[in-house]
PDB file of N, CA and C in Angstrom:
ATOM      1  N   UNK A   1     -14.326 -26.007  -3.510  1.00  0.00           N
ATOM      2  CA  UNK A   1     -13.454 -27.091  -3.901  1.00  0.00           C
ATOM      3  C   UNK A   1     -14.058 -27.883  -5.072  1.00  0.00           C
ATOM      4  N   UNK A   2     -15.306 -27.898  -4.841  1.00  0.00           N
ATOM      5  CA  UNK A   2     -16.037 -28.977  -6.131  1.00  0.00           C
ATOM      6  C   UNK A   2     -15.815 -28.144  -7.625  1.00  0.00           C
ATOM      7  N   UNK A   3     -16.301 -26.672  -7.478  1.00  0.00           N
ATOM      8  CA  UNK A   3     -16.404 -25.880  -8.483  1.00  0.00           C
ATOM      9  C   UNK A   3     -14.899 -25.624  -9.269  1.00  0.00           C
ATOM     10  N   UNK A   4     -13.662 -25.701  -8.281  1.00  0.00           N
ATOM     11  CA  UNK A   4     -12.448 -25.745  -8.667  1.00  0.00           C
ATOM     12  C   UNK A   4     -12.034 -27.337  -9.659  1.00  0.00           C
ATOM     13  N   UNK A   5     -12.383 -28.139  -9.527  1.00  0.00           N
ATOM     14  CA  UNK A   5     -12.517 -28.942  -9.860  1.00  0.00           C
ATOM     15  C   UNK A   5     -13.391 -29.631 -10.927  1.00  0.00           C
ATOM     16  N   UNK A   6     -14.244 -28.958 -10.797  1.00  0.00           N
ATOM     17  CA  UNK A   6     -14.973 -29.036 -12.514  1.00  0.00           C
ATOM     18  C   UNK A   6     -14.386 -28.052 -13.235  1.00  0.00           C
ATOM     19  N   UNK A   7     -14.215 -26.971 -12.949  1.00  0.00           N
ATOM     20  CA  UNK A   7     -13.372 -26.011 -13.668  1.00  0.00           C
ATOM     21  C   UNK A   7     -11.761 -26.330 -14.276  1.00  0.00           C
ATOM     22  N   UNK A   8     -10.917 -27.271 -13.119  1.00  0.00           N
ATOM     23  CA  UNK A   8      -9.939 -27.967 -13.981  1.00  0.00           C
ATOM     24  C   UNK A   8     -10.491 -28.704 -14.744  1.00  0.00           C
ATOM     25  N   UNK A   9     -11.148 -29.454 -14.719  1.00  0.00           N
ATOM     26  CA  UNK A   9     -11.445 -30.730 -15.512  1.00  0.00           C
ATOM     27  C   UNK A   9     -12.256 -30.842 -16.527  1.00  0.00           C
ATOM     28  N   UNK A  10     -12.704 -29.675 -16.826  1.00  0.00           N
ATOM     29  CA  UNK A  10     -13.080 -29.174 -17.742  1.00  0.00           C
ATOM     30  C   UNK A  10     -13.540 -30.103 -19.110  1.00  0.00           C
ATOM     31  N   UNK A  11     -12.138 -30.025 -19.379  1.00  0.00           N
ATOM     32  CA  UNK A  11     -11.920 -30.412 -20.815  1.00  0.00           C
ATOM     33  C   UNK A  11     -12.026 -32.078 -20.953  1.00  0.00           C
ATOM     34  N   UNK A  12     -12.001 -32.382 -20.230  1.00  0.00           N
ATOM     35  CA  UNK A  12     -12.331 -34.261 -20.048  1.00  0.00           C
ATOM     36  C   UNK A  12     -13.491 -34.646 -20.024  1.00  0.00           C
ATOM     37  N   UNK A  13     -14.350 -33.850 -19.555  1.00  0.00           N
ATOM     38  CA  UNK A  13     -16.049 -34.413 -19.611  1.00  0.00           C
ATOM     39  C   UNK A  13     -16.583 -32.842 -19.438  1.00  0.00           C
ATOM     40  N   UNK A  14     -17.888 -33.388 -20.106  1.00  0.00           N
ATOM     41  CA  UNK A  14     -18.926 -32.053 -20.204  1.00  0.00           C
ATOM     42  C   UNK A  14     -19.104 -31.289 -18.732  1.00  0.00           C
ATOM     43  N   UNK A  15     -19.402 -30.073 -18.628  1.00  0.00           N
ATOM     44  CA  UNK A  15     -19.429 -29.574 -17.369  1.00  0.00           C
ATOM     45  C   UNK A  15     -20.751 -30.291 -17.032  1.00  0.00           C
ATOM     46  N   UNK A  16     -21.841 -30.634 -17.809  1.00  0.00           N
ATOM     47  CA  UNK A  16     -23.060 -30.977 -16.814  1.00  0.00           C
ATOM     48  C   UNK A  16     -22.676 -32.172 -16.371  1.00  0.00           C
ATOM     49  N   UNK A  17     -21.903 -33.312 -16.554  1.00  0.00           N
ATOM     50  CA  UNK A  17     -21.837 -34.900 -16.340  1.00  0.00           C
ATOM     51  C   UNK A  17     -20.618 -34.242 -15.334  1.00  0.00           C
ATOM     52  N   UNK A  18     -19.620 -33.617 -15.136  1.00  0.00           N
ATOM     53  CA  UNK A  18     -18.686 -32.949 -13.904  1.00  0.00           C
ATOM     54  C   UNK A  18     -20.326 -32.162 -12.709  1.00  0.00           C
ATOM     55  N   UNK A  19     -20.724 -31.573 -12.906  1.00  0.00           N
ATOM     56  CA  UNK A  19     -21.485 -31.433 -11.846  1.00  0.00           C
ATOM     57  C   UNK A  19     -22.623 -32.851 -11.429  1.00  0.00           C
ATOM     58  N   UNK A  20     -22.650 -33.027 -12.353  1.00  0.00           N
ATOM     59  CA  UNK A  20     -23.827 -34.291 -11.883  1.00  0.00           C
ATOM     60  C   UNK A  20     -22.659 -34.808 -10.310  1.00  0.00           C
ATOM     61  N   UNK A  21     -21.738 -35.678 -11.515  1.00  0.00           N
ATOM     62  CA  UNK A  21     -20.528 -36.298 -10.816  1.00  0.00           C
ATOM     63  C   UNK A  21     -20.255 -35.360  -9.198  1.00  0.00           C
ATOM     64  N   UNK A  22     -19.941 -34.154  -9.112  1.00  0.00           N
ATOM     65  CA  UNK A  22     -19.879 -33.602  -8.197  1.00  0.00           C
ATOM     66  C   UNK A  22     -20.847 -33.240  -6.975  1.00  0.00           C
ATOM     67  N   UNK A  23     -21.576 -33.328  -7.565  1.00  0.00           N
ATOM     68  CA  UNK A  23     -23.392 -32.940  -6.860  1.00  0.00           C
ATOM     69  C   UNK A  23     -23.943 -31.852  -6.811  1.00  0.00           C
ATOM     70  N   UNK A  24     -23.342 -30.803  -7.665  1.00  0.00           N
ATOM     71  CA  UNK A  24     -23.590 -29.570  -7.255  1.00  0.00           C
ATOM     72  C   UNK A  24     -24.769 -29.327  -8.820  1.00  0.00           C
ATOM     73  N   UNK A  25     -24.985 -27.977  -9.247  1.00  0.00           N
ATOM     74  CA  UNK A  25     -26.148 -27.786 -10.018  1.00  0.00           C
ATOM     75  C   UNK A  25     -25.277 -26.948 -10.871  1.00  0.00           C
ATOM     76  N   UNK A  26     -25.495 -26.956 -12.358  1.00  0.00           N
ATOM     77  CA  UNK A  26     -25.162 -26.217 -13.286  1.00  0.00           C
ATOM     78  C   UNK A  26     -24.721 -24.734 -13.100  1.00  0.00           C
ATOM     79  N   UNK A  27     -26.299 -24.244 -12.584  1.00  0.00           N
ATOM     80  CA  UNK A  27     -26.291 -23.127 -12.793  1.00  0.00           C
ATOM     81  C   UNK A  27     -25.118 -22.679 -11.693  1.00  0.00           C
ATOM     82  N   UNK A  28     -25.300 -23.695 -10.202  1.00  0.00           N
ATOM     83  CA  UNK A  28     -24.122 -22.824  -9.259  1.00  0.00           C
ATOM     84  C   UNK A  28     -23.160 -22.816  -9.637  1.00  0.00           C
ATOM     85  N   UNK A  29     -22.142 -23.406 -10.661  1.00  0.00           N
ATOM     86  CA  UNK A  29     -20.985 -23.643 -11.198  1.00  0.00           C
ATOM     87  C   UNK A  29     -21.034 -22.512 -12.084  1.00  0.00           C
ATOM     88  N   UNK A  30     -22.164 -21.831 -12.669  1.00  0.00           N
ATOM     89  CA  UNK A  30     -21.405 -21.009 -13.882  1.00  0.00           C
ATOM     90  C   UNK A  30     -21.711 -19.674 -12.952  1.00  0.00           C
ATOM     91  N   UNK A  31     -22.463 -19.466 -11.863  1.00  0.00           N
ATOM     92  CA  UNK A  31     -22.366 -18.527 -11.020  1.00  0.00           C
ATOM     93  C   UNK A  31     -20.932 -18.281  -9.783  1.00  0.00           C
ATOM     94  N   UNK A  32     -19.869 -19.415  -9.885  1.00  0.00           N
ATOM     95  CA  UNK A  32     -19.214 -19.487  -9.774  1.00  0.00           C
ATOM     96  C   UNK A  32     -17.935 -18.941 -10.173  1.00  0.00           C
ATOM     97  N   UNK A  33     -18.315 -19.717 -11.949  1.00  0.00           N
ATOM     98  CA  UNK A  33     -17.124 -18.943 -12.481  1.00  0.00           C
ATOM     99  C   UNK A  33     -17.142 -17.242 -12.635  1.00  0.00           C
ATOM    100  N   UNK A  34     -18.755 -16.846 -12.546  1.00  0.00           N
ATOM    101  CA  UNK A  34     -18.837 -15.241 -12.934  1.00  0.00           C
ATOM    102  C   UNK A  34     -18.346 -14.419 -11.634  1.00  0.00           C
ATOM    103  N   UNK A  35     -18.056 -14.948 -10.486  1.00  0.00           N
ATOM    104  CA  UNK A  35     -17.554 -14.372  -9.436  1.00  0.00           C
ATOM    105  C   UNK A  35     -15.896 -13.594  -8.923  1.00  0.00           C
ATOM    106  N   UNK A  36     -16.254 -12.670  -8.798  1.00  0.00           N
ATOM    107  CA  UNK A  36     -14.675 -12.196  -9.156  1.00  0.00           C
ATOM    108  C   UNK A  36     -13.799 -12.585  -7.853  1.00  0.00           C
ATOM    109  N   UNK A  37     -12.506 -12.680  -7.876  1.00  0.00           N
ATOM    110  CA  UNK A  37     -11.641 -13.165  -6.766  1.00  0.00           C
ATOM    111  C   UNK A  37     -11.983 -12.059  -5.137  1.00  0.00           C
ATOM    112  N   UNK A  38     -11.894 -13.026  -4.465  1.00  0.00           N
ATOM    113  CA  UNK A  38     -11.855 -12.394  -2.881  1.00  0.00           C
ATOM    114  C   UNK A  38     -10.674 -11.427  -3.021  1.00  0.00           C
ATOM    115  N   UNK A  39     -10.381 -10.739  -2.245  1.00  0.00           N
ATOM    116  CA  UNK A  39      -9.459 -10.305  -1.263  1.00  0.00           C
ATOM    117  C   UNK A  39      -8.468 -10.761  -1.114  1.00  0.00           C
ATOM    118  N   UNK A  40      -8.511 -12.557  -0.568  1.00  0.00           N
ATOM    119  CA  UNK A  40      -7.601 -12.941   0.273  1.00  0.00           C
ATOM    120  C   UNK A  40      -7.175 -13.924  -1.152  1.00  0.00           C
ATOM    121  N   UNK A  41      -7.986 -14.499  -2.045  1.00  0.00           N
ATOM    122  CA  UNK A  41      -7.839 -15.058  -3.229  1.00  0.00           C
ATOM    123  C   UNK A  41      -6.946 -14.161  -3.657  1.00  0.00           C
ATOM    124  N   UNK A  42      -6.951 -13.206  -3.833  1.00  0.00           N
ATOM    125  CA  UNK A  42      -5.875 -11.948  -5.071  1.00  0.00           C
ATOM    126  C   UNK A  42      -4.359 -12.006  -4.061  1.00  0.00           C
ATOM    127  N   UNK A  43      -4.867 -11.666  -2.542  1.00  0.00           N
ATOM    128  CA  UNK A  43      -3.647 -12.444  -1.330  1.00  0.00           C
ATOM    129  C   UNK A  43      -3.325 -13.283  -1.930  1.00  0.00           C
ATOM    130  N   UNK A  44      -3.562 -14.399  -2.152  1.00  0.00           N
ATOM    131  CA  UNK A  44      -2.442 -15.741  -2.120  1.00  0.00           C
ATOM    132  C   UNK A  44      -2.234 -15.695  -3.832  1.00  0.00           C
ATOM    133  N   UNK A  45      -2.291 -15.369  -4.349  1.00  0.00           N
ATOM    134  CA  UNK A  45      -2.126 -15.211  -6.170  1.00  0.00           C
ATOM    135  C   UNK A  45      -0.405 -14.425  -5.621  1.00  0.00           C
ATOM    136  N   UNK A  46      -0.731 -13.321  -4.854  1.00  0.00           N
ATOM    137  CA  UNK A  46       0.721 -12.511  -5.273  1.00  0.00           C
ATOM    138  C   UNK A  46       1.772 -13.427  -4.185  1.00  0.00           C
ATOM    139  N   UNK A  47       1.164 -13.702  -3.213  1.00  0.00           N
ATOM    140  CA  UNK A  47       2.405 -14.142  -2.173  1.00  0.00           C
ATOM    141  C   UNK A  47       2.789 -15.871  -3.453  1.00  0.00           C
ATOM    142  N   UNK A  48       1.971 -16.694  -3.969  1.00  0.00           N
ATOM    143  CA  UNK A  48       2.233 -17.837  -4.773  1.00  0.00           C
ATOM    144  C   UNK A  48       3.375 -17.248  -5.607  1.00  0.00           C
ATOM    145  N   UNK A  49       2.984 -15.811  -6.692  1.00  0.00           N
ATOM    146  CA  UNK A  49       4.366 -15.326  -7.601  1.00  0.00           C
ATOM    147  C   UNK A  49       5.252 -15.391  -6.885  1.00  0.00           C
ATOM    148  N   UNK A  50       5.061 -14.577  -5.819  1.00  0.00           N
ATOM    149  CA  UNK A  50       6.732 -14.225  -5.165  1.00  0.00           C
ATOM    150  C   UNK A  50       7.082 -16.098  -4.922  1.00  0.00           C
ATOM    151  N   UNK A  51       6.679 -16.819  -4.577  1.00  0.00           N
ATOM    152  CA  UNK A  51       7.013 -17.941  -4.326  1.00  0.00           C
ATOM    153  C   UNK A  51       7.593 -18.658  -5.529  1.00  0.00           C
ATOM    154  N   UNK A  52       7.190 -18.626  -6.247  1.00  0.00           N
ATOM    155  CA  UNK A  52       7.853 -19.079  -7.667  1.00  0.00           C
ATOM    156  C   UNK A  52       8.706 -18.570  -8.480  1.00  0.00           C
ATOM    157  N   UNK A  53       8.775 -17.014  -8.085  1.00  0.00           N
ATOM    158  CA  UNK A  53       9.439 -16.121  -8.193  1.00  0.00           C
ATOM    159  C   UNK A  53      11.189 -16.634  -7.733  1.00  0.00           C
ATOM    160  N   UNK A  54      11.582 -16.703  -6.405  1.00  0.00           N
ATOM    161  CA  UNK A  54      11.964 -17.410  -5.532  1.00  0.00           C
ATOM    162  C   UNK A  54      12.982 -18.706  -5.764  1.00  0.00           C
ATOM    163  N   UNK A  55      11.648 -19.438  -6.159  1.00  0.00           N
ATOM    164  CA  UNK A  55      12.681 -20.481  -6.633  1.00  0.00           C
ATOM    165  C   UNK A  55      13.018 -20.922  -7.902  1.00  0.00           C
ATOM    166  N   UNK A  56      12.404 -19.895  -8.721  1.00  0.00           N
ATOM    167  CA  UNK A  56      13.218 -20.091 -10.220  1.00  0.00           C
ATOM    168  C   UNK A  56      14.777 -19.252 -10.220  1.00  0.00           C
ATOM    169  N   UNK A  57      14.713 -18.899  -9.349  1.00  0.00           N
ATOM    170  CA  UNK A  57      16.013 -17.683  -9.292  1.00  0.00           C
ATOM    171  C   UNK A  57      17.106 -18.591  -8.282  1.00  0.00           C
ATOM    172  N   UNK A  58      16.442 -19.398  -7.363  1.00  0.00           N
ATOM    173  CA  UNK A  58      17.157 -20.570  -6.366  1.00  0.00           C
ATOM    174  C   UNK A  58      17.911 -21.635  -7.819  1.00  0.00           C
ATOM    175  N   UNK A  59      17.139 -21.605  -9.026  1.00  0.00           N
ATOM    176  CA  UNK A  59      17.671 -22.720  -9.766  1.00  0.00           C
ATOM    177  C   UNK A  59      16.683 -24.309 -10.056  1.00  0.00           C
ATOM    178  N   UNK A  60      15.775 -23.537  -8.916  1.00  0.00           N
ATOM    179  CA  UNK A  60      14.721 -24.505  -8.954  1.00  0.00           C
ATOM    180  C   UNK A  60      14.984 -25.690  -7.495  1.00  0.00           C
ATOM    181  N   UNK A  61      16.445 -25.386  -7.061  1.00  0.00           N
ATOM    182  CA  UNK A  61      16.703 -25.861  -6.092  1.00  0.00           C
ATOM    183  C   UNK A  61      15.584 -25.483  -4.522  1.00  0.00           C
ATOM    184  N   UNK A  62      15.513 -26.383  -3.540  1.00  0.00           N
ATOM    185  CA  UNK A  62      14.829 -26.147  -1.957  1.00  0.00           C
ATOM    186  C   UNK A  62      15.780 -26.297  -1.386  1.00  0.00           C
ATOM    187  N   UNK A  63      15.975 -25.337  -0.607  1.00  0.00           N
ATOM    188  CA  UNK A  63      17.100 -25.742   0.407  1.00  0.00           C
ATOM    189  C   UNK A  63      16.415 -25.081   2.366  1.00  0.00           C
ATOM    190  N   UNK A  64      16.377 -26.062   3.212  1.00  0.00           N
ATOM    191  CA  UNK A  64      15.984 -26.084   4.612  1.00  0.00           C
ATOM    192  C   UNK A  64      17.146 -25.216   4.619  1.00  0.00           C
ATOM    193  N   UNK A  65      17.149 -24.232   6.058  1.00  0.00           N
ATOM    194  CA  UNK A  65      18.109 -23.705   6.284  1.00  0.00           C
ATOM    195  C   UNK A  65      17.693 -23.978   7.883  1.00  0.00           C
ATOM    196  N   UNK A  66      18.112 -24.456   8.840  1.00  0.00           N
ATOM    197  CA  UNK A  66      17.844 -24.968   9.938  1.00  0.00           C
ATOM    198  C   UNK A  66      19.098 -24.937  11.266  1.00  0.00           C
TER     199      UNK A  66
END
């Protein structure tokens, strides 16, 4: 969660003053980013498309069906 988060935020402050800020250490953050996606990470990437998938085709509309 921390590393996701210096990684958005990137562009607003230096990554070392984002890890300071975070508590974590340089180096674990860029060993971070060199890590390739899980399994279950590449899982929720395709089930998220189909999800957006979904509701751009809904119109962008949510609708409960209950």
């Amino acid at each position: 969660m921390r590393f996701a988060f210096i990684a958005k935020n990137k562009d607003m402050l230096p990554i070392n003053r984002l890890c300071q800020i975070m508590d974590v250490s340089p180096c674990g953050y860029r060993a971070f980013c060199s890590r390739p996606l899980s399994t279950s990470q590449r899982k929720d990437l395709v089930v998220l498309a189909h999800i957006r998938e979904q509701f751009a085709l809904s119109l962008g509309i949510y609708i409960s069906r209950s």
